[in-house]
PDB file of N, CA and C in Angstrom:
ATOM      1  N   UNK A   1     -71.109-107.815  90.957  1.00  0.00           N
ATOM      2  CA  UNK A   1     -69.714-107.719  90.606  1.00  0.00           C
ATOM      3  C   UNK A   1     -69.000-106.919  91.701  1.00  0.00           C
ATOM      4  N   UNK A   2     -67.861-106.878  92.060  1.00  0.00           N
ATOM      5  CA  UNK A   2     -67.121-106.721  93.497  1.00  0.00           C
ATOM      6  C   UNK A   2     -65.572-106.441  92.963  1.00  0.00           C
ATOM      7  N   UNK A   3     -65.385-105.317  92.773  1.00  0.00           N
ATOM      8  CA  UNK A   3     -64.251-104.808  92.160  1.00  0.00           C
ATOM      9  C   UNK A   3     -63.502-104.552  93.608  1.00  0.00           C
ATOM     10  N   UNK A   4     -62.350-105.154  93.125  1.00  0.00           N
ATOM     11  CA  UNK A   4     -61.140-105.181  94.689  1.00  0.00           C
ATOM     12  C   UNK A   4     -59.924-103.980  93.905  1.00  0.00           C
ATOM     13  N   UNK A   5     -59.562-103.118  95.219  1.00  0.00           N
ATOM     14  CA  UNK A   5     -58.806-102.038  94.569  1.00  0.00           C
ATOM     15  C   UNK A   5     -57.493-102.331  95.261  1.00  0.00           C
ATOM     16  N   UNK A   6     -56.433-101.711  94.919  1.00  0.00           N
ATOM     17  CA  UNK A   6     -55.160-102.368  95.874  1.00  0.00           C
ATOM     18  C   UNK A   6     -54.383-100.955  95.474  1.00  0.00           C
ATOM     19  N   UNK A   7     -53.670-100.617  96.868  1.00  0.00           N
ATOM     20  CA  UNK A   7     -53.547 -99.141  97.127  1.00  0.00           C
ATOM     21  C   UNK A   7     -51.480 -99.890  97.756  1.00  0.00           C
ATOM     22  N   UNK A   8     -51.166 -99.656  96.862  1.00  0.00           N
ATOM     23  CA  UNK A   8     -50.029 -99.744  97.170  1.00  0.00           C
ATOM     24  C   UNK A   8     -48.713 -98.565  98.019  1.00  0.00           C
ATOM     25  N   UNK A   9     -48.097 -99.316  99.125  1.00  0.00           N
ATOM     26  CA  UNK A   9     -47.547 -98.122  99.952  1.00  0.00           C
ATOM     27  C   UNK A   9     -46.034 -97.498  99.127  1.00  0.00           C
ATOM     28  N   UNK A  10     -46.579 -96.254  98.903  1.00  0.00           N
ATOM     29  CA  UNK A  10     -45.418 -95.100  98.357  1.00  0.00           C
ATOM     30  C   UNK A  10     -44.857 -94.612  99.416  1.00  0.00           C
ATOM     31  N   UNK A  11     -42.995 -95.347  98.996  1.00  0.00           N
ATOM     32  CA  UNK A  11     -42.212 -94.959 100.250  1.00  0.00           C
ATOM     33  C   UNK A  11     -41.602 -93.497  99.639  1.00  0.00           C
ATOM     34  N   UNK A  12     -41.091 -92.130 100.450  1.00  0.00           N
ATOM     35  CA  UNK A  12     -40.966 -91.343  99.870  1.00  0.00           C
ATOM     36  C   UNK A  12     -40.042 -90.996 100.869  1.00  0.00           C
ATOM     37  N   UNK A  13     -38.532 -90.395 100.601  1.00  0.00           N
ATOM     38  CA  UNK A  13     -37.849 -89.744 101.729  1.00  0.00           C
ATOM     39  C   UNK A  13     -38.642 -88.622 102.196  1.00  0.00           C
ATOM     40  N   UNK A  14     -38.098 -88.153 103.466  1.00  0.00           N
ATOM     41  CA  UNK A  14     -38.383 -86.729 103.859  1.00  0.00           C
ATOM     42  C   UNK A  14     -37.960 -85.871 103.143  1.00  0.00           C
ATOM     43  N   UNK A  15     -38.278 -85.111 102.600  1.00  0.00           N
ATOM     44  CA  UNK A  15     -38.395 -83.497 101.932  1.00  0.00           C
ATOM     45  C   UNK A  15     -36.604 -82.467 102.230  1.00  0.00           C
ATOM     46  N   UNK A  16     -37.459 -82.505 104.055  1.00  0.00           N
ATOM     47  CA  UNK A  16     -36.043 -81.412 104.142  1.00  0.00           C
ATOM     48  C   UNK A  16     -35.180 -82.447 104.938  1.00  0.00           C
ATOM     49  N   UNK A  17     -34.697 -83.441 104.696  1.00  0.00           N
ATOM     50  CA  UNK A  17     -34.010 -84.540 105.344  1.00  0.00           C
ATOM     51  C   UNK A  17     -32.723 -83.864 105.346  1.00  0.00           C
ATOM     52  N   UNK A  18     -31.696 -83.378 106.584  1.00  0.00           N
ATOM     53  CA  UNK A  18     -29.975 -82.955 106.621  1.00  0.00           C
ATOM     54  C   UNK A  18     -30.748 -81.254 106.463  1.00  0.00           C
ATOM     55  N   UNK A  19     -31.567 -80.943 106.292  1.00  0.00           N
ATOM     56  CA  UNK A  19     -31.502 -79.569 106.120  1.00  0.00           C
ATOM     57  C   UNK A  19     -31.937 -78.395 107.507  1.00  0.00           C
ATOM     58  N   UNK A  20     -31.636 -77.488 107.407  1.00  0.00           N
ATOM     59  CA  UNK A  20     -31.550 -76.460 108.868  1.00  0.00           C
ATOM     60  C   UNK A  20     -32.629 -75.692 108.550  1.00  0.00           C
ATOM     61  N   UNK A  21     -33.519 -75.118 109.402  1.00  0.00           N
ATOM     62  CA  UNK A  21     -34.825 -74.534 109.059  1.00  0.00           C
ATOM     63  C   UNK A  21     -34.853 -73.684 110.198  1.00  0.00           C
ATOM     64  N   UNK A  22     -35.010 -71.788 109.822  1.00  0.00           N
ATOM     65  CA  UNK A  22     -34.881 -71.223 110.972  1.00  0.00           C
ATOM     66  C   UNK A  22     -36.877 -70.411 110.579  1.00  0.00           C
ATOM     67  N   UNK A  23     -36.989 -70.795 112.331  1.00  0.00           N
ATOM     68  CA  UNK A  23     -38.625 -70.248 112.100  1.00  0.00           C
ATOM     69  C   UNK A  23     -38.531 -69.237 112.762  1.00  0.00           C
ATOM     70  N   UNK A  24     -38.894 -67.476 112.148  1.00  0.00           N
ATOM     71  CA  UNK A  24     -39.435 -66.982 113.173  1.00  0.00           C
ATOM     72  C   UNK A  24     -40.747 -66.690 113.525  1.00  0.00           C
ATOM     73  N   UNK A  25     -41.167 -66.523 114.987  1.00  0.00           N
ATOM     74  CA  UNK A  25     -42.058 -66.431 115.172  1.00  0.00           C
ATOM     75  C   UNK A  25     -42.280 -68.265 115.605  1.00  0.00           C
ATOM     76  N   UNK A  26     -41.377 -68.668 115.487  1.00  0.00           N
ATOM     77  CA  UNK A  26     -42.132 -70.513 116.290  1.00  0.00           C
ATOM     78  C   UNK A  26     -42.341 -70.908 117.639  1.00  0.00           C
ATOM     79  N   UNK A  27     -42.960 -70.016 118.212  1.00  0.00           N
ATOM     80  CA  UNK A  27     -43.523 -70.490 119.346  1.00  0.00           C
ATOM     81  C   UNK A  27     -45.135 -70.724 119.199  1.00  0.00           C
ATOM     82  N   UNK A  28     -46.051 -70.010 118.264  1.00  0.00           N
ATOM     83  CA  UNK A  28     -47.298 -69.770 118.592  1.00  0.00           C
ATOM     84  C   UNK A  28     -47.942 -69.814 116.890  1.00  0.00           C
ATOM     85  N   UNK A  29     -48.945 -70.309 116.570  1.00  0.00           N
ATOM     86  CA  UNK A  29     -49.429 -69.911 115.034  1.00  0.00           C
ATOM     87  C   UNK A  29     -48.785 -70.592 113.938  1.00  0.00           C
ATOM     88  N   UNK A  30     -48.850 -70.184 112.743  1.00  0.00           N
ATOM     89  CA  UNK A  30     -48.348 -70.223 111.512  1.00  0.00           C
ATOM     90  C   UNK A  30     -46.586 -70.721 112.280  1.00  0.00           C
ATOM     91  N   UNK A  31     -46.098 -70.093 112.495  1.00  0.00           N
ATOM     92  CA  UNK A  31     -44.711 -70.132 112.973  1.00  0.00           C
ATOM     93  C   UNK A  31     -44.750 -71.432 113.430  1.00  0.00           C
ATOM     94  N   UNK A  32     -45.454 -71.726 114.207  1.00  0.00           N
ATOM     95  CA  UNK A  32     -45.076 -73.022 115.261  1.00  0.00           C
ATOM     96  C   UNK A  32     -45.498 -74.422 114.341  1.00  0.00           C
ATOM     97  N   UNK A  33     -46.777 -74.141 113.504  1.00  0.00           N
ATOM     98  CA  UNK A  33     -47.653 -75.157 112.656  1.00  0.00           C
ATOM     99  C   UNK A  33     -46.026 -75.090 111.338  1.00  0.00           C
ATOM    100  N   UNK A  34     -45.735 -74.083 110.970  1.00  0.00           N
ATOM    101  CA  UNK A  34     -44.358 -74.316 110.423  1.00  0.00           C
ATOM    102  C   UNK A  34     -42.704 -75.712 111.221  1.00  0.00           C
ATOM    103  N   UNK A  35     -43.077 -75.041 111.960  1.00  0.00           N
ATOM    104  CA  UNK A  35     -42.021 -76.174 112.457  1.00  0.00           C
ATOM    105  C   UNK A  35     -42.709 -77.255 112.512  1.00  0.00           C
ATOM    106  N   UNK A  36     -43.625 -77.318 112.709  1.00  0.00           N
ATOM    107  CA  UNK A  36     -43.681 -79.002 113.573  1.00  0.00           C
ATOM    108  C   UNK A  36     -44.046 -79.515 111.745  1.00  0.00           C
ATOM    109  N   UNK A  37     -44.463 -79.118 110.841  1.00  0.00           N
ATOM    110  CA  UNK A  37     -44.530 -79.667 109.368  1.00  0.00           C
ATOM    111  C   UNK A  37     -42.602 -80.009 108.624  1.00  0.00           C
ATOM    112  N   UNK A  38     -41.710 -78.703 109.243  1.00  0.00           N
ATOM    113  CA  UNK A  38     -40.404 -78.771 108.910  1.00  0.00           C
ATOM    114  C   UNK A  38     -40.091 -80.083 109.849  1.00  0.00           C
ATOM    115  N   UNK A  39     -40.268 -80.195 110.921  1.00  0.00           N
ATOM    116  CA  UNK A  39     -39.491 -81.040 111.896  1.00  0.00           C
ATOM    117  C   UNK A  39     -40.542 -82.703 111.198  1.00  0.00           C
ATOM    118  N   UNK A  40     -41.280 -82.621 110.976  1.00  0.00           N
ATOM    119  CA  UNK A  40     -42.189 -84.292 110.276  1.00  0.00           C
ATOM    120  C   UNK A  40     -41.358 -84.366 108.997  1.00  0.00           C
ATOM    121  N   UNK A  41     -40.689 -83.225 108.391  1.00  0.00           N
ATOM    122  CA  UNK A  41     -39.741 -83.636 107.083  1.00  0.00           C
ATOM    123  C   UNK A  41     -38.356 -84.040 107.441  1.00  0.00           C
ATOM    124  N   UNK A  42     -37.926 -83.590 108.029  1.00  0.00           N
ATOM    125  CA  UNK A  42     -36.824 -84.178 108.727  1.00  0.00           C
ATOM    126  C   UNK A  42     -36.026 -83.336 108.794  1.00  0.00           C
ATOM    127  N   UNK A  43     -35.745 -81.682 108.862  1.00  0.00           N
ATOM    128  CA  UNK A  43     -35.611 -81.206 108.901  1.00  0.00           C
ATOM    129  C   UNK A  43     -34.837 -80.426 110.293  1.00  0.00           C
ATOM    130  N   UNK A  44     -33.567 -79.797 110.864  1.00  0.00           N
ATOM    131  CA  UNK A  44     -32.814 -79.583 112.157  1.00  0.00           C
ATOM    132  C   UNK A  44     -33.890 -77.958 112.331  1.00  0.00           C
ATOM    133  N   UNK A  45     -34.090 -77.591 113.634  1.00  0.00           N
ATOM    134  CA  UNK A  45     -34.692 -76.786 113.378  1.00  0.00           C
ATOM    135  C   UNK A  45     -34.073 -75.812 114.652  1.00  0.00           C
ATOM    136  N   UNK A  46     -34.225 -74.789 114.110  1.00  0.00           N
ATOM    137  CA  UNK A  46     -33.973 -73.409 114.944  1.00  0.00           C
ATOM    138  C   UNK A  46     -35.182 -71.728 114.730  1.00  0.00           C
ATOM    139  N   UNK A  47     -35.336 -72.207 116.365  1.00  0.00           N
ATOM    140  CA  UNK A  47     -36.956 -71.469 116.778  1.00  0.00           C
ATOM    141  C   UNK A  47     -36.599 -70.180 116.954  1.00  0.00           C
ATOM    142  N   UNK A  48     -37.214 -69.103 116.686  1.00  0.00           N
ATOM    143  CA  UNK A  48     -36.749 -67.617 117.546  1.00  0.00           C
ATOM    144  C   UNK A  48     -38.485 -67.344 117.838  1.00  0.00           C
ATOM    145  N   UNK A  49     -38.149 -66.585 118.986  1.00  0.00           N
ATOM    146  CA  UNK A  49     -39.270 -65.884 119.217  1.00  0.00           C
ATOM    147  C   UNK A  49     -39.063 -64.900 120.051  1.00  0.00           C
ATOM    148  N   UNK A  50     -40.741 -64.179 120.765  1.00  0.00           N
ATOM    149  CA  UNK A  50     -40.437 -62.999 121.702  1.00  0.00           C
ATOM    150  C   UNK A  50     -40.169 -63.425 123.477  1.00  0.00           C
ATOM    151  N   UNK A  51     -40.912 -64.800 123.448  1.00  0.00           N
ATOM    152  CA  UNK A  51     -41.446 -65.376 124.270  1.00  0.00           C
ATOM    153  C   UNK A  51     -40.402 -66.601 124.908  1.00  0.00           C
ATOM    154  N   UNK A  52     -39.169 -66.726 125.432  1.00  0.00           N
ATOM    155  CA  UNK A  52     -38.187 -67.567 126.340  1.00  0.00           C
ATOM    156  C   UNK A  52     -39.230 -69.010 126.853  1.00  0.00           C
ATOM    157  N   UNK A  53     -40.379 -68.449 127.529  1.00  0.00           N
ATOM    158  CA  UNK A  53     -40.944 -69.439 127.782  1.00  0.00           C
ATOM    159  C   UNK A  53     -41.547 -70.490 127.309  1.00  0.00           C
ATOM    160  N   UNK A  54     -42.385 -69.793 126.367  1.00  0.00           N
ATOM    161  CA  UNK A  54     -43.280 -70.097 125.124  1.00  0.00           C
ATOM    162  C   UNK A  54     -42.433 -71.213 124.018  1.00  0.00           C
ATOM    163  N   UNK A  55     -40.941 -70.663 123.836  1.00  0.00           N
ATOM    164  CA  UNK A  55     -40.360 -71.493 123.152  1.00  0.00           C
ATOM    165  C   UNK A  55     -39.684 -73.097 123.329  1.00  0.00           C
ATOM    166  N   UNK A  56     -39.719 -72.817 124.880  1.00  0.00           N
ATOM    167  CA  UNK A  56     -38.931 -74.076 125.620  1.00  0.00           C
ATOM    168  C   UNK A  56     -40.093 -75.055 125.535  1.00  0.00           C
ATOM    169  N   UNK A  57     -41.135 -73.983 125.924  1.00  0.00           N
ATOM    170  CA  UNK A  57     -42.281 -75.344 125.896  1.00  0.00           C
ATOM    171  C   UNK A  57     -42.723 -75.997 124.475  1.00  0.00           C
ATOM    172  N   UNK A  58     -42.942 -75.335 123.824  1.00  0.00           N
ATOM    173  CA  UNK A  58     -42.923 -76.038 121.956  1.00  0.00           C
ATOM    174  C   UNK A  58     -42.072 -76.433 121.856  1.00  0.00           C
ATOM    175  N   UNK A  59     -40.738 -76.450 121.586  1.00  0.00           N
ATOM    176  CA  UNK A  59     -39.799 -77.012 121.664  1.00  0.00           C
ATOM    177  C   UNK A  59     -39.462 -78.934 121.001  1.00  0.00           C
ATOM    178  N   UNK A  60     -40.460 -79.575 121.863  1.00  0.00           N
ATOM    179  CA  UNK A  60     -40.312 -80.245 122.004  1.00  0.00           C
ATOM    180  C   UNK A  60     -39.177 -81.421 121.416  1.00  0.00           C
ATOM    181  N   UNK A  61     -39.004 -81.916 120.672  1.00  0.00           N
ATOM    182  CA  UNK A  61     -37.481 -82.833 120.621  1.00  0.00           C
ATOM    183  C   UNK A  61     -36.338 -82.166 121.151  1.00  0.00           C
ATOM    184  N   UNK A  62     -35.121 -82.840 121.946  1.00  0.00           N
ATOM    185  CA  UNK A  62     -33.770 -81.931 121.840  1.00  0.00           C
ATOM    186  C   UNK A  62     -33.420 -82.051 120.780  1.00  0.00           C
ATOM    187  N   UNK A  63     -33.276 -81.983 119.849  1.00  0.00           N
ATOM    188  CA  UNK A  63     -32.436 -81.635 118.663  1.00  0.00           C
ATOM    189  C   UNK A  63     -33.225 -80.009 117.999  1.00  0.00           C
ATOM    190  N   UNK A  64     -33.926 -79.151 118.635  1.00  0.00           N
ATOM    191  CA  UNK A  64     -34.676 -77.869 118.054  1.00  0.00           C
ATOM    192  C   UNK A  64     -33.569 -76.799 119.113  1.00  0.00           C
ATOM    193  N   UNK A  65     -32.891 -76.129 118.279  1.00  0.00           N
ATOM    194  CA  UNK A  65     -32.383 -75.002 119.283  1.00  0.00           C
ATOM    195  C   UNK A  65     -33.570 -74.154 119.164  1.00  0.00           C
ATOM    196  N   UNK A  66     -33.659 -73.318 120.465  1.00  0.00           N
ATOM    197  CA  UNK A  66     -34.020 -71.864 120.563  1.00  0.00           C
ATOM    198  C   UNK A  66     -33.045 -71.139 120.944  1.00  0.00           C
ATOM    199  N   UNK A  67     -33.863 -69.341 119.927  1.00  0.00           N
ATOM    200  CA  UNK A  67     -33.044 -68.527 120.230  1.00  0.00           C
ATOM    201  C   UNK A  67     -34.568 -67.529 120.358  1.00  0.00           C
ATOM    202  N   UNK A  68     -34.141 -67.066 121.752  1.00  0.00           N
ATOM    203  CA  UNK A  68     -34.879 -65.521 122.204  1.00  0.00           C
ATOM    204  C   UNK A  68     -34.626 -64.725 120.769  1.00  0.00           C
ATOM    205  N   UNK A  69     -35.726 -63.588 121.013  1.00  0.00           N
ATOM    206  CA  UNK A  69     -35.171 -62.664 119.736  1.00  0.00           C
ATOM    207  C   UNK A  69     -36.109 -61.511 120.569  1.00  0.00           C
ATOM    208  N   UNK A  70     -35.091 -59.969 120.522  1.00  0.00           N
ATOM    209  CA  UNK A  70     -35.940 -58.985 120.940  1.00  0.00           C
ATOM    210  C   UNK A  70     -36.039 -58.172 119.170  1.00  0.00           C
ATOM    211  N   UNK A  71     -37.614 -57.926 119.870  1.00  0.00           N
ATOM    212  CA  UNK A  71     -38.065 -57.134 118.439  1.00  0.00           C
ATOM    213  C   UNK A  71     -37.924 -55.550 118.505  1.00  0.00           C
ATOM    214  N   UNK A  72     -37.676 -55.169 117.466  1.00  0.00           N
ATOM    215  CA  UNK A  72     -37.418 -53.807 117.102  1.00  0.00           C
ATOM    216  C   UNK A  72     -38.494 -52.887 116.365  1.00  0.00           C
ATOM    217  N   UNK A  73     -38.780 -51.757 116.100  1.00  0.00           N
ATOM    218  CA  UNK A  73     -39.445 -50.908 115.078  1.00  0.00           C
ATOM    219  C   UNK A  73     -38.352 -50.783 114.652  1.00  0.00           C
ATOM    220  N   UNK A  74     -38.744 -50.794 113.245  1.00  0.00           N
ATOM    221  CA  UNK A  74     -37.582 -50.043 112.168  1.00  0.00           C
ATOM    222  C   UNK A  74     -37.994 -48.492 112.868  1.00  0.00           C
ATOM    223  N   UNK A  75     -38.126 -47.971 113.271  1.00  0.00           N
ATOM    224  CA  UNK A  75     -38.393 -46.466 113.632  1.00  0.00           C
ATOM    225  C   UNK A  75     -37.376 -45.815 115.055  1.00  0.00           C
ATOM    226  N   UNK A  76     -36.975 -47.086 115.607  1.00  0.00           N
ATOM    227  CA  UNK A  76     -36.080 -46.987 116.904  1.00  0.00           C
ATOM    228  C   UNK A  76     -34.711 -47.530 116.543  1.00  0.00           C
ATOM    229  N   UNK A  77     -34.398 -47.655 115.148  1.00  0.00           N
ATOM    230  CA  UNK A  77     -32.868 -47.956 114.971  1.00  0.00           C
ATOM    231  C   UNK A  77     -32.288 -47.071 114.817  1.00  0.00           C
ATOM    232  N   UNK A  78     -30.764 -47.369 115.241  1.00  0.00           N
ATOM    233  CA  UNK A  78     -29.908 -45.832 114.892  1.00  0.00           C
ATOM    234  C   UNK A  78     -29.690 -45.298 113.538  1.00  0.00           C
ATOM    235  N   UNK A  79     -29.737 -44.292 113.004  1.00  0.00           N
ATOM    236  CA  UNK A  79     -30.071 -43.972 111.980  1.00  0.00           C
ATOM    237  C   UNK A  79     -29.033 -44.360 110.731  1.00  0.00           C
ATOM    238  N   UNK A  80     -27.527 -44.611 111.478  1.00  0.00           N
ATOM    239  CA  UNK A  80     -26.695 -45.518 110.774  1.00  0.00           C
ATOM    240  C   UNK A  80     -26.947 -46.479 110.007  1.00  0.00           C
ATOM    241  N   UNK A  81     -28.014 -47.407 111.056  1.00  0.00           N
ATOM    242  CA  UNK A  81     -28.187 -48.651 110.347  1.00  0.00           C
ATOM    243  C   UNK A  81     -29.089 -48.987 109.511  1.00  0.00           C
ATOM    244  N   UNK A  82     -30.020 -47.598 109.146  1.00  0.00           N
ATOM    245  CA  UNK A  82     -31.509 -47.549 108.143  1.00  0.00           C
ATOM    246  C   UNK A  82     -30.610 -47.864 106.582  1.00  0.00           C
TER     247      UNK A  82
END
């Protein structure tokens, strides 16, 4: 006996389809494995990191802005802004 199975294709929109997704940390890791899962949903995406270089090169589609980001200790802010 020869049981035939039939796997029918489930069309499904993208998830974050029209939506803006800001990663930080998307150049390298978790951060970057984040975007490129946001950017397969359909998702506009905006990268920050420490790394100018690092980001241009992940990057990849033009439609991903980057933005540099310098990092701080909460321990070196002016005390105003704690």
């Amino acid at each position: 006996m020869n049981a035939a199975i039939t796997v029918s294709h489930i069309e499904r929109n993208p998830e974050l389809l029209g939506q803006t997704v800001v990663v930080i940390g998307g150049s390298a890791g978790i951060g970057l494995e984040t975007a490129r899962r946001a950017s397969a949903e359909g998702a506009k995406l905006i990268l920050t990191g420490r790394s100018p270089e690092r980001l241009q090169r992940e990057r990849g589609p033009s439609s991903v802005s980057v933005m540099p980001a310098k990092i701080m200790q909460a321990s070196s802010w002016p005390v105003e802004s704690r």
